[in-house]
PDB file of N, CA and C in Angstrom:
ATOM      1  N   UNK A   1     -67.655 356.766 114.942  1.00  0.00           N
ATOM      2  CA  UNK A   1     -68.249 355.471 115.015  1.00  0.00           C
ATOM      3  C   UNK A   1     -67.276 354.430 114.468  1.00  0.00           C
ATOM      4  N   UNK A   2     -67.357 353.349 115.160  1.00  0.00           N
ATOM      5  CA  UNK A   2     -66.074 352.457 114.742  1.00  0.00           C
ATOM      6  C   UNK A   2     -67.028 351.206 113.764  1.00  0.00           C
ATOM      7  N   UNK A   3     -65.648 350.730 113.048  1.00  0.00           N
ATOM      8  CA  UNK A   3     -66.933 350.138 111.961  1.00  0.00           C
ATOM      9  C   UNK A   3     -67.330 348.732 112.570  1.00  0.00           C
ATOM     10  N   UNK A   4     -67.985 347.647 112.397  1.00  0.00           N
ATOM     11  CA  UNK A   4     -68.362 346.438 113.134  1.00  0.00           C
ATOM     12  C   UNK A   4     -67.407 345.380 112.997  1.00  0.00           C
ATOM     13  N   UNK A   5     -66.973 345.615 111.713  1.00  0.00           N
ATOM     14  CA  UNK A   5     -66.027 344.503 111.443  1.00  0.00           C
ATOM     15  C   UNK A   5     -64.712 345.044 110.759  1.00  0.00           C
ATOM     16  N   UNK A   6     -63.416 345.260 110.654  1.00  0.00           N
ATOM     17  CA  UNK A   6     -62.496 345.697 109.987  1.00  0.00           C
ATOM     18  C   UNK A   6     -61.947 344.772 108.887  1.00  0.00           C
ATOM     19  N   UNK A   7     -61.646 345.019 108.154  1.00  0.00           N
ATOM     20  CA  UNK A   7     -61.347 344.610 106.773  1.00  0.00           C
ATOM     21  C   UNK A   7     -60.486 343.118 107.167  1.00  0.00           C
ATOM     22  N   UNK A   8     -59.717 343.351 107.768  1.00  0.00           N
ATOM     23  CA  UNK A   8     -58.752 341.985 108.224  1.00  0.00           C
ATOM     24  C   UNK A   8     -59.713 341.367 108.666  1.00  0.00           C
ATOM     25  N   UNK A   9     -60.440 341.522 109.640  1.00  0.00           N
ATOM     26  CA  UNK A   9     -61.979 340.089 110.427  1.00  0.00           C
ATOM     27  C   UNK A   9     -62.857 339.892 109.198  1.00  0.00           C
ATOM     28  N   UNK A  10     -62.959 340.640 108.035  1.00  0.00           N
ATOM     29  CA  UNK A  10     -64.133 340.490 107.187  1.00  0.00           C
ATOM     30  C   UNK A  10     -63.283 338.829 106.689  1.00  0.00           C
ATOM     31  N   UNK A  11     -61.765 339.221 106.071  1.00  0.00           N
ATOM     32  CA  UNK A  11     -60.668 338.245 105.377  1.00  0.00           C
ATOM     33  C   UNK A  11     -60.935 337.302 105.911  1.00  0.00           C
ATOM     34  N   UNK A  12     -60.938 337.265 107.842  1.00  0.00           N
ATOM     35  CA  UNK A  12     -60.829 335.888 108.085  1.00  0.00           C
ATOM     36  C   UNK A  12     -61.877 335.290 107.915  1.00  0.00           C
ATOM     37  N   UNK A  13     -63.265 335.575 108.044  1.00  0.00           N
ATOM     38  CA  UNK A  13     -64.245 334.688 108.282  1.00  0.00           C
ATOM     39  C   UNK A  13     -64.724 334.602 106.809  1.00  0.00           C
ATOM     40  N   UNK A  14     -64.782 335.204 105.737  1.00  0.00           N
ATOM     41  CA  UNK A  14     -64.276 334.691 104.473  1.00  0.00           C
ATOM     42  C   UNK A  14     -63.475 333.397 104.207  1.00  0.00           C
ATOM     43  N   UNK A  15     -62.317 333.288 104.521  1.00  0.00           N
ATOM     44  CA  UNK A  15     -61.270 332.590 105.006  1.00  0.00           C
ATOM     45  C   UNK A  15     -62.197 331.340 105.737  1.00  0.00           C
ATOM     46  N   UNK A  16     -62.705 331.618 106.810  1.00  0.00           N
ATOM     47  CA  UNK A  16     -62.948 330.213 107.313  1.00  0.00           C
ATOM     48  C   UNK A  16     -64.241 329.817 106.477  1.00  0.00           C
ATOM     49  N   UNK A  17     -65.269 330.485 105.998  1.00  0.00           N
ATOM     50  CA  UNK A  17     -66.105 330.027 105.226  1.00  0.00           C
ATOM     51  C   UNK A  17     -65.781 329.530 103.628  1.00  0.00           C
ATOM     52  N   UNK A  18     -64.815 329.784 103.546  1.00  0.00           N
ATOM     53  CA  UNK A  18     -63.861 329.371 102.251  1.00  0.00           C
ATOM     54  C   UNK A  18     -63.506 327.838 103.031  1.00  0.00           C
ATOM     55  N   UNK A  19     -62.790 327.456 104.054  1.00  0.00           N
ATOM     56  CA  UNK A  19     -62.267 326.481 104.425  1.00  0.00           C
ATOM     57  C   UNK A  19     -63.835 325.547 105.195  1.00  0.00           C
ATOM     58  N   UNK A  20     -64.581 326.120 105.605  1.00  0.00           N
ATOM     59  CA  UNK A  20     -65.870 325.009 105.728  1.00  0.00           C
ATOM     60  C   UNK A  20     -65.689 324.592 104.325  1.00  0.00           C
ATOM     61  N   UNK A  21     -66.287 325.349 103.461  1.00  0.00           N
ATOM     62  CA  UNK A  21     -67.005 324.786 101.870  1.00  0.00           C
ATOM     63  C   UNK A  21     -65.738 323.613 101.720  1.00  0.00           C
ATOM     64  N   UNK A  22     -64.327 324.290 101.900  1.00  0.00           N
ATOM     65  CA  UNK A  22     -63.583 323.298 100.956  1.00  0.00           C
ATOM     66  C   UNK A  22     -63.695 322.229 102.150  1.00  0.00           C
ATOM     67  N   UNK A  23     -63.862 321.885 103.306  1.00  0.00           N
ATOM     68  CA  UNK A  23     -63.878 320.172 104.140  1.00  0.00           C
ATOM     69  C   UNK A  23     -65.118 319.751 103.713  1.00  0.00           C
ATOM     70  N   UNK A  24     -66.132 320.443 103.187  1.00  0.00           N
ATOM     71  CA  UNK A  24     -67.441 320.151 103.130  1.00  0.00           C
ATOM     72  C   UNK A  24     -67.193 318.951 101.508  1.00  0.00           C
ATOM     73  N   UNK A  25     -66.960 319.886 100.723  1.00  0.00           N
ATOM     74  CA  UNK A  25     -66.842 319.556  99.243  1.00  0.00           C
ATOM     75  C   UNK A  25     -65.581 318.073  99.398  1.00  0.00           C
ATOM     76  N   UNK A  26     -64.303 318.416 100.258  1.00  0.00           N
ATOM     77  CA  UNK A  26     -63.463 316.899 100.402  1.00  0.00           C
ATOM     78  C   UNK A  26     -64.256 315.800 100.966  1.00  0.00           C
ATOM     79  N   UNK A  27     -64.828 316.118 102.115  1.00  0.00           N
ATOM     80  CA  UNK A  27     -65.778 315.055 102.841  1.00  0.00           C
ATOM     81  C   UNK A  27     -67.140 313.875 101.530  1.00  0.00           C
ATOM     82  N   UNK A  28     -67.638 315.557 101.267  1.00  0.00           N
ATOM     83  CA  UNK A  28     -68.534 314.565 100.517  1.00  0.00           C
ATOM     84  C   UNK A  28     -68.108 313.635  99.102  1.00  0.00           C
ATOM     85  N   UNK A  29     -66.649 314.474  98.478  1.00  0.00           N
ATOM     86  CA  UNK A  29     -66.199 313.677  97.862  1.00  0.00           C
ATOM     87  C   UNK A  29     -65.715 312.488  98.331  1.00  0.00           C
ATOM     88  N   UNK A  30     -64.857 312.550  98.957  1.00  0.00           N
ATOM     89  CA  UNK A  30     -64.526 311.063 100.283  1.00  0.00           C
ATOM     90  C   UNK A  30     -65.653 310.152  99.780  1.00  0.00           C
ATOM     91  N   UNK A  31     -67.016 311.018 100.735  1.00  0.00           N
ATOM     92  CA  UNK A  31     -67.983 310.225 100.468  1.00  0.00           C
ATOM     93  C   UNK A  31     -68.625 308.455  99.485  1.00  0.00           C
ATOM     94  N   UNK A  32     -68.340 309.833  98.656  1.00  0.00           N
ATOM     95  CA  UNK A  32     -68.897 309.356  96.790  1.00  0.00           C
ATOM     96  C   UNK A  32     -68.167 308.160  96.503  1.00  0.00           C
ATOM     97  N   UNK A  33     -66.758 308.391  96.737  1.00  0.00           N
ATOM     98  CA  UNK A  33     -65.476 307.279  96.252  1.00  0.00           C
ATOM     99  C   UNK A  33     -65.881 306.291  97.015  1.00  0.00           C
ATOM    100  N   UNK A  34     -66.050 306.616  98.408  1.00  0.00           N
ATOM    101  CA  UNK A  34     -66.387 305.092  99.500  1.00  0.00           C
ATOM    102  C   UNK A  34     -67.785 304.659  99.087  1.00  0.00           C
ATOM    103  N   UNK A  35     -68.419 305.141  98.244  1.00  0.00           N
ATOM    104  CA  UNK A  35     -69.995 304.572  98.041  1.00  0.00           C
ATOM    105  C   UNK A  35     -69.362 303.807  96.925  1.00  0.00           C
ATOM    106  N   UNK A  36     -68.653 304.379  95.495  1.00  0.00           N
ATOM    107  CA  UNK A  36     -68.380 303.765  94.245  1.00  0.00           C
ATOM    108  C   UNK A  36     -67.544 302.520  94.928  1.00  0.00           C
ATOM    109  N   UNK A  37     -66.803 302.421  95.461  1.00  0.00           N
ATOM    110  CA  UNK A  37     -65.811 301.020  95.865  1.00  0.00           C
ATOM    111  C   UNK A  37     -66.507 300.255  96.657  1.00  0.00           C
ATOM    112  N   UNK A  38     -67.601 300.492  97.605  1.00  0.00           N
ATOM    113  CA  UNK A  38     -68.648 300.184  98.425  1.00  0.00           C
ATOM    114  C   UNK A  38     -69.500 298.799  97.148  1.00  0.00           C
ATOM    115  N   UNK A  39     -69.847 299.935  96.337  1.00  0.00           N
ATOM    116  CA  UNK A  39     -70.847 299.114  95.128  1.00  0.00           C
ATOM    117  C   UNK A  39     -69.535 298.094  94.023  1.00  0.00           C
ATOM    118  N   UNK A  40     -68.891 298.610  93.681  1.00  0.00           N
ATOM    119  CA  UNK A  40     -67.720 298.062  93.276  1.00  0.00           C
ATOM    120  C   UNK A  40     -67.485 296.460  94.169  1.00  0.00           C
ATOM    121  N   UNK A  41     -67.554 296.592  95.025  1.00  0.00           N
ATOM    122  CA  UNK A  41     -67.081 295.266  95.910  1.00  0.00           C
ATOM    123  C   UNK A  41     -68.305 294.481  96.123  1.00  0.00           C
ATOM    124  N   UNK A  42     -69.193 295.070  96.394  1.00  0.00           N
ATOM    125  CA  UNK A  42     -70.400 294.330  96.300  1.00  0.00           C
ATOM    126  C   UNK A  42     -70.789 293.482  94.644  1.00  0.00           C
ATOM    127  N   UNK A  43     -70.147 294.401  93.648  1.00  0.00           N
ATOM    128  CA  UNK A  43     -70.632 293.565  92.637  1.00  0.00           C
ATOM    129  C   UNK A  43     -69.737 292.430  92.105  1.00  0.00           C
ATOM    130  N   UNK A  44     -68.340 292.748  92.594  1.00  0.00           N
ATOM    131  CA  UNK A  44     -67.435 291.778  92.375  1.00  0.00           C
ATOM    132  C   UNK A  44     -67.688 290.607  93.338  1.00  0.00           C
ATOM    133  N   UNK A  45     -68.262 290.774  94.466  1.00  0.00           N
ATOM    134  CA  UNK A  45     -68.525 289.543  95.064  1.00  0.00           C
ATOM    135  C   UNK A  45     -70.036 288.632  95.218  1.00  0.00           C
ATOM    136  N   UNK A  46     -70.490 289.438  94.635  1.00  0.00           N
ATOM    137  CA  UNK A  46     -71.924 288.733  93.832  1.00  0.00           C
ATOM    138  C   UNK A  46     -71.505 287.928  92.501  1.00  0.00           C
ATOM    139  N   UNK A  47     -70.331 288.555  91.677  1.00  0.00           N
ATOM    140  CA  UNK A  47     -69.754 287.592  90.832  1.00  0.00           C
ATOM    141  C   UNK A  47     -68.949 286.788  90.895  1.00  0.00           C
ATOM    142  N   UNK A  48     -68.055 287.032  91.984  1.00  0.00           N
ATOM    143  CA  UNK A  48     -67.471 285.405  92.462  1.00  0.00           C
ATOM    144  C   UNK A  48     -68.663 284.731  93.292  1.00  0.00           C
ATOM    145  N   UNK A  49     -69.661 285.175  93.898  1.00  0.00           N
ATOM    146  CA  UNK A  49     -70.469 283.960  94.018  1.00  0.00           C
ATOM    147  C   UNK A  49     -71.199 283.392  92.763  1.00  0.00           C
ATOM    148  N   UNK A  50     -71.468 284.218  91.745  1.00  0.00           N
ATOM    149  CA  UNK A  50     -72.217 283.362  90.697  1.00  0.00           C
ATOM    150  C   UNK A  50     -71.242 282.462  90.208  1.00  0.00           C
ATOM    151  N   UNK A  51     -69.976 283.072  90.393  1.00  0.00           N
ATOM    152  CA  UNK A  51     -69.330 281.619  89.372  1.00  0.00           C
ATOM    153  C   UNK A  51     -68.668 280.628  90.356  1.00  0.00           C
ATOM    154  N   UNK A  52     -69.108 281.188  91.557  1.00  0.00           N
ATOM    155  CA  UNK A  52     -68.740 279.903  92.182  1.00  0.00           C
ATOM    156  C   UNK A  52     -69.615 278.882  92.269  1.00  0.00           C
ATOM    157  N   UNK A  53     -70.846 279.032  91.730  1.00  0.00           N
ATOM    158  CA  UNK A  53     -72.339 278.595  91.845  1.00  0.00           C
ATOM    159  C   UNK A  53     -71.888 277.859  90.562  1.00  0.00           C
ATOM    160  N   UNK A  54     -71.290 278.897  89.124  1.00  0.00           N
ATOM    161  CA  UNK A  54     -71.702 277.986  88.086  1.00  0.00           C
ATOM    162  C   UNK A  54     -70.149 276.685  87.650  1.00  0.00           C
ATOM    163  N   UNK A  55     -69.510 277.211  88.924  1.00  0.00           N
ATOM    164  CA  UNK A  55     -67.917 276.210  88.804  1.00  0.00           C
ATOM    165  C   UNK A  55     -68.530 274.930  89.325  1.00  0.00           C
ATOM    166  N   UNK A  56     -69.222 275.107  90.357  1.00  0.00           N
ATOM    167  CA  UNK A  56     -69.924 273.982  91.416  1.00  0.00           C
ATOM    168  C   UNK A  56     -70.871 273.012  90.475  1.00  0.00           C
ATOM    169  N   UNK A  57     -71.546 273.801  89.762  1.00  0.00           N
ATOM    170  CA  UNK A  57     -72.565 273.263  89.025  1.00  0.00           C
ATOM    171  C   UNK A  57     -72.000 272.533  87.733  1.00  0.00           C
ATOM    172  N   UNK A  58     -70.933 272.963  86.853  1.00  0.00           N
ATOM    173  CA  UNK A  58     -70.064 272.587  85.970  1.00  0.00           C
ATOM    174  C   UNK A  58     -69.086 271.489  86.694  1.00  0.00           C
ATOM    175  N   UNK A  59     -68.357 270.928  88.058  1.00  0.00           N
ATOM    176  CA  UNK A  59     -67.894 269.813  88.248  1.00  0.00           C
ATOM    177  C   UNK A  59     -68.813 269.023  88.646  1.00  0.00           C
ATOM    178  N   UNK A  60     -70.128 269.040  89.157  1.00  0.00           N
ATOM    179  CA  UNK A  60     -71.038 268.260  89.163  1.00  0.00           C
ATOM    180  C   UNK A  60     -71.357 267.355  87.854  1.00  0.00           C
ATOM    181  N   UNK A  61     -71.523 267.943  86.849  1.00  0.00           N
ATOM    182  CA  UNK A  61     -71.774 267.700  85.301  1.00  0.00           C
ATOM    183  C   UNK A  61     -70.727 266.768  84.924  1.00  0.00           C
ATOM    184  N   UNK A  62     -69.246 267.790  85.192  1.00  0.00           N
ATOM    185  CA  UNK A  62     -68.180 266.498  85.135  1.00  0.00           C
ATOM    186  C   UNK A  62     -67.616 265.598  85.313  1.00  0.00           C
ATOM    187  N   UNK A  63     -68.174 265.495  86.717  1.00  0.00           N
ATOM    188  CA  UNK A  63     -68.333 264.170  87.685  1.00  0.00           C
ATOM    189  C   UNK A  63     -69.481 263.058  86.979  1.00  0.00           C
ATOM    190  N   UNK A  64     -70.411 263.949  87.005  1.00  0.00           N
ATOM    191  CA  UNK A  64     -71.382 262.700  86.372  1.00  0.00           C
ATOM    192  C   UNK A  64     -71.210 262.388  84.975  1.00  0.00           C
ATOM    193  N   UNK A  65     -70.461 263.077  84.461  1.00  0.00           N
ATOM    194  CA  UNK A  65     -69.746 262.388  82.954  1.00  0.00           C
ATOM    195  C   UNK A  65     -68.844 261.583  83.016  1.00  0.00           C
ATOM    196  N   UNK A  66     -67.693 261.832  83.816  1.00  0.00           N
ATOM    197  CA  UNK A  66     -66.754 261.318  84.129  1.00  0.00           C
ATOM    198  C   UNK A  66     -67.883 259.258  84.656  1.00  0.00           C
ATOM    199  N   UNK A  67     -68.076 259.724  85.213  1.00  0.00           N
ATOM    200  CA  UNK A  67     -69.025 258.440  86.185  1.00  0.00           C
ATOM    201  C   UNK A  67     -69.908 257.687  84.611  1.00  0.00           C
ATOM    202  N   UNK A  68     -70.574 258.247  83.755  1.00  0.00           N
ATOM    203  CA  UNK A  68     -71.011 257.807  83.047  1.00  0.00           C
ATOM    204  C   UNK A  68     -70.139 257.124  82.166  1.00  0.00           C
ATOM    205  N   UNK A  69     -69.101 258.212  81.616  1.00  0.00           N
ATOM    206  CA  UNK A  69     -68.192 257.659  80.555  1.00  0.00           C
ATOM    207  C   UNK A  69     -67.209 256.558  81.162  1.00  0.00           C
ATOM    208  N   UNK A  70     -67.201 256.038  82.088  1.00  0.00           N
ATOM    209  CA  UNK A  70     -66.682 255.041  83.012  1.00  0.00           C
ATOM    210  C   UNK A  70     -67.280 253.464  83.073  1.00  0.00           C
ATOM    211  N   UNK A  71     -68.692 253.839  83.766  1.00  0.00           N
ATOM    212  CA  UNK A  71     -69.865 253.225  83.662  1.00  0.00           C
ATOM    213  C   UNK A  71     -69.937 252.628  81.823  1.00  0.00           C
ATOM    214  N   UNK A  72     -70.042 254.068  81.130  1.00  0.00           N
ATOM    215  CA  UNK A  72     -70.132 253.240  79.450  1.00  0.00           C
ATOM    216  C   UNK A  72     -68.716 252.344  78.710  1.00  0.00           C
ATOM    217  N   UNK A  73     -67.693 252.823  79.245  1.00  0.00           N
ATOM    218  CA  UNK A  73     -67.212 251.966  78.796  1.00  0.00           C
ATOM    219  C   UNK A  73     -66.934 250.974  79.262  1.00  0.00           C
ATOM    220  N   UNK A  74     -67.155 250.729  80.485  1.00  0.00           N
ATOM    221  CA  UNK A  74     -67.095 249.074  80.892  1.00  0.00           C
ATOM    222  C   UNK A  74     -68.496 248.222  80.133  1.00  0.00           C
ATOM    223  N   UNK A  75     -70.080 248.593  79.948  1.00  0.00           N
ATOM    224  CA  UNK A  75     -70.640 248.240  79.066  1.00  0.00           C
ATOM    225  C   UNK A  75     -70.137 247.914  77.342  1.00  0.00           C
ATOM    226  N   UNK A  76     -69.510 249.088  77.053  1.00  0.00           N
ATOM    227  CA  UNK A  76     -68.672 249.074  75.942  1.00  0.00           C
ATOM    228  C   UNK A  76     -67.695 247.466  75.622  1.00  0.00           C
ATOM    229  N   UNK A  77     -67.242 247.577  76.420  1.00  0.00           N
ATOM    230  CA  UNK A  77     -66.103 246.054  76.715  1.00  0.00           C
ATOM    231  C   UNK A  77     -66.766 245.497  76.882  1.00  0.00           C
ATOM    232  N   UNK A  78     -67.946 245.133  77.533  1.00  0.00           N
ATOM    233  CA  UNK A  78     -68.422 244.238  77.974  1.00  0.00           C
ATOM    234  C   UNK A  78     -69.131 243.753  76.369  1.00  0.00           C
ATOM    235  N   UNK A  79     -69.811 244.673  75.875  1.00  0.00           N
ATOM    236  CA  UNK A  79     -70.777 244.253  74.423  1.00  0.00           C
ATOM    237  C   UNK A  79     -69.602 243.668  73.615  1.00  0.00           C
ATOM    238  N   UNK A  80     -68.490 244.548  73.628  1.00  0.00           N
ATOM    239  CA  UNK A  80     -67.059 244.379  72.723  1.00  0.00           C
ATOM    240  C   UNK A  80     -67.174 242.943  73.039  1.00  0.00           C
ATOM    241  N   UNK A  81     -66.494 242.539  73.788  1.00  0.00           N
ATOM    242  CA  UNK A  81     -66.035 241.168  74.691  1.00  0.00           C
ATOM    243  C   UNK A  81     -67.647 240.156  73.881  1.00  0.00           C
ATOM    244  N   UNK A  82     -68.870 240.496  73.782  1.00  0.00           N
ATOM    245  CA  UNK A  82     -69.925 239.196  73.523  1.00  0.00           C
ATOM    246  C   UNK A  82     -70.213 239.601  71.834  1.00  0.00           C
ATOM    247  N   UNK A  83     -69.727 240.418  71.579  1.00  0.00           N
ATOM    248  CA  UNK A  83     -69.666 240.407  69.977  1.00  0.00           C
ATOM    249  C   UNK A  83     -68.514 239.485  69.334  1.00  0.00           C
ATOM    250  N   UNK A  84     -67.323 239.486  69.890  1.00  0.00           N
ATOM    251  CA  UNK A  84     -65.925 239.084  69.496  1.00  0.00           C
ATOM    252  C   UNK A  84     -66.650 237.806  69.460  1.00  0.00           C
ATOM    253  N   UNK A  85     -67.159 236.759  70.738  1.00  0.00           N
ATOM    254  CA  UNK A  85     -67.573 235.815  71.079  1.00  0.00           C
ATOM    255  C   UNK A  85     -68.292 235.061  70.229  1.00  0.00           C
ATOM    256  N   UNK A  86     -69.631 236.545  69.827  1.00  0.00           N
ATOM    257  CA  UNK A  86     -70.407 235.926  68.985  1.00  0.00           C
ATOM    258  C   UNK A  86     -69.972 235.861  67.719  1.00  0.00           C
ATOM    259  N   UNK A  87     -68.919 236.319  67.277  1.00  0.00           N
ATOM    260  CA  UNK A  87     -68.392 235.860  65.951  1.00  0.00           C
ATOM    261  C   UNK A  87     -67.695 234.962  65.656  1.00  0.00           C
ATOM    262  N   UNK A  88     -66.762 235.044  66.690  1.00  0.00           N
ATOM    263  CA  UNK A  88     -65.890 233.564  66.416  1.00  0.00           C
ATOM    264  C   UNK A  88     -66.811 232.352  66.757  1.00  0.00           C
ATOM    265  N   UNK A  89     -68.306 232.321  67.608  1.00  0.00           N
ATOM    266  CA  UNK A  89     -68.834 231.411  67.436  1.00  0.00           C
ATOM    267  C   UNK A  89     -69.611 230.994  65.923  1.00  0.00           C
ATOM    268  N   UNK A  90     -69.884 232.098  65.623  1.00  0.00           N
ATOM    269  CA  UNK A  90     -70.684 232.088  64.178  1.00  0.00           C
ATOM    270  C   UNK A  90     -69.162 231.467  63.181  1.00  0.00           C
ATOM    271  N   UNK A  91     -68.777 231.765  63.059  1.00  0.00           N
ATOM    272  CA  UNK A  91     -67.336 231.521  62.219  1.00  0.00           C
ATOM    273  C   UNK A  91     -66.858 230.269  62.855  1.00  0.00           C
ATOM    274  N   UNK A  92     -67.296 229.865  63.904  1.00  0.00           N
ATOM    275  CA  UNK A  92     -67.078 228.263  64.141  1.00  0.00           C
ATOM    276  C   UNK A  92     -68.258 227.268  63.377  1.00  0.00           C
ATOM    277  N   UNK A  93     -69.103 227.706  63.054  1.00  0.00           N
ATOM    278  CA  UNK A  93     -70.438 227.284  62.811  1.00  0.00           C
ATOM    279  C   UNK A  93     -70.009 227.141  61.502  1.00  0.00           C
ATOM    280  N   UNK A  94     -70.082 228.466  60.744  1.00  0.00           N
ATOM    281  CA  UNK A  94     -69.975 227.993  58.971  1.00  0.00           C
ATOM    282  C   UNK A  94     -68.535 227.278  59.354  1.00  0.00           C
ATOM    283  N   UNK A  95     -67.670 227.568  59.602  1.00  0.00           N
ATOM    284  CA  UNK A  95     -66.269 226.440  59.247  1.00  0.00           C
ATOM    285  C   UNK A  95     -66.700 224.805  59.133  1.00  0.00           C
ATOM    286  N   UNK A  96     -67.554 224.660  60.198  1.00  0.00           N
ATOM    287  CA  UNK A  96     -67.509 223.364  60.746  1.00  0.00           C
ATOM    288  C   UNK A  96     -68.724 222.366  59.311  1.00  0.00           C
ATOM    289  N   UNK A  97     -70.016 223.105  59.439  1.00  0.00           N
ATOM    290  CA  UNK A  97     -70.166 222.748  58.427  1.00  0.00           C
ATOM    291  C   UNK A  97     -69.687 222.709  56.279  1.00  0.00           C
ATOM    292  N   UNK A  98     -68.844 223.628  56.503  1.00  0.00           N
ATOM    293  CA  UNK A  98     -68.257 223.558  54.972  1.00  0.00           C
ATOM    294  C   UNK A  98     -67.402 222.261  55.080  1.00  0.00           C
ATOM    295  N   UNK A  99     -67.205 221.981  56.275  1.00  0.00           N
ATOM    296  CA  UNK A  99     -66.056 221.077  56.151  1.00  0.00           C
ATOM    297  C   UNK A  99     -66.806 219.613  55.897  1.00  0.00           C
ATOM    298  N   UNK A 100     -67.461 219.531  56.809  1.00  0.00           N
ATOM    299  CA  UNK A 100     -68.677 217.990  56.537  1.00  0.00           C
ATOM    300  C   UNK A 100     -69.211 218.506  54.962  1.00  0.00           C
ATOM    301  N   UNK A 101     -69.548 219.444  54.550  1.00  0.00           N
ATOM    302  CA  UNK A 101     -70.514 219.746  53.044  1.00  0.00           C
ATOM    303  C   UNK A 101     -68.977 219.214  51.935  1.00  0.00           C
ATOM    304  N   UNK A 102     -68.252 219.286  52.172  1.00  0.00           N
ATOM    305  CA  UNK A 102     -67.389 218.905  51.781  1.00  0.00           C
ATOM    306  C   UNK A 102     -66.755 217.705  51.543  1.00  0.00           C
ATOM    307  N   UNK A 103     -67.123 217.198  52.639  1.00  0.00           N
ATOM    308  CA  UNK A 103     -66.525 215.116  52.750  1.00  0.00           C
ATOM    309  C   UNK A 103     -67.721 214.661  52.070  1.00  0.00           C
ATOM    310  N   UNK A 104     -69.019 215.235  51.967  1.00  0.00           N
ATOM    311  CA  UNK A 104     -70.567 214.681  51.861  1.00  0.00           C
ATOM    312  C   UNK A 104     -70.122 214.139  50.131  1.00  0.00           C
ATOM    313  N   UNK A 105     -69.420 215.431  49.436  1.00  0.00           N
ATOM    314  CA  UNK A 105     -69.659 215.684  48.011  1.00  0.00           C
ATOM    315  C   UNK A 105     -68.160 214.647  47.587  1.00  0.00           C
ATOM    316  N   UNK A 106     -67.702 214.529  48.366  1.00  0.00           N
ATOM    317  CA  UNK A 106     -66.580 213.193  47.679  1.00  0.00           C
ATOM    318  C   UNK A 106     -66.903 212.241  47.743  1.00  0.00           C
TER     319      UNK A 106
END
């Protein structure tokens, strides 16, 4: 009786079931790595959109500071400019009378 399989055919298909497992085990590793860089990229670009959201939102702010602190200091000058005014008018005022309180008493 001859046997079914001889020792060399047992080797090979050993052999190729050795070489399924190992494409099986590379593949699904493959896999895994393309899922981790998959999620990897997805989260890096959910974070350049948040900060592109909070860059957008931060020159807005600086614009309207910029615009305010612009806006205030021309008010600034402007109060500057009617204070100066109002002093040298006040300081025209006492001058003018010390000077008559003065001729009064000679």
């Amino acid at each position: 009786m001859e046997d079914m399989f001889t020792p060399l055919e047992i080797l090979y298909i050993v052999l190729a079931f050795c070489a399924l497992w190992l494409s099986a085990i590379v593949f699904w590793l493959l896999w895994q790595v393309a899922n981790v860089l998959k999620r990897i990229n997805d989260t890096v670009s959910l974070a350049q959109e948040t900060l592109a959201k909070m860059e957008e939102a931060l020159d807005g702010i600086r614009k309207k500071f910029d615009s305010t602190s612009t806006a205030l200091g021309a008010v600034l000058h402007t109060a500057t400019r009617a204070v100066e005014y109002l002093v040298e008018k006040r300081m025209m005022r006492q001058e003018t009378p010390k000077k008559t309180a003065r001729t009064r008493k000679k």
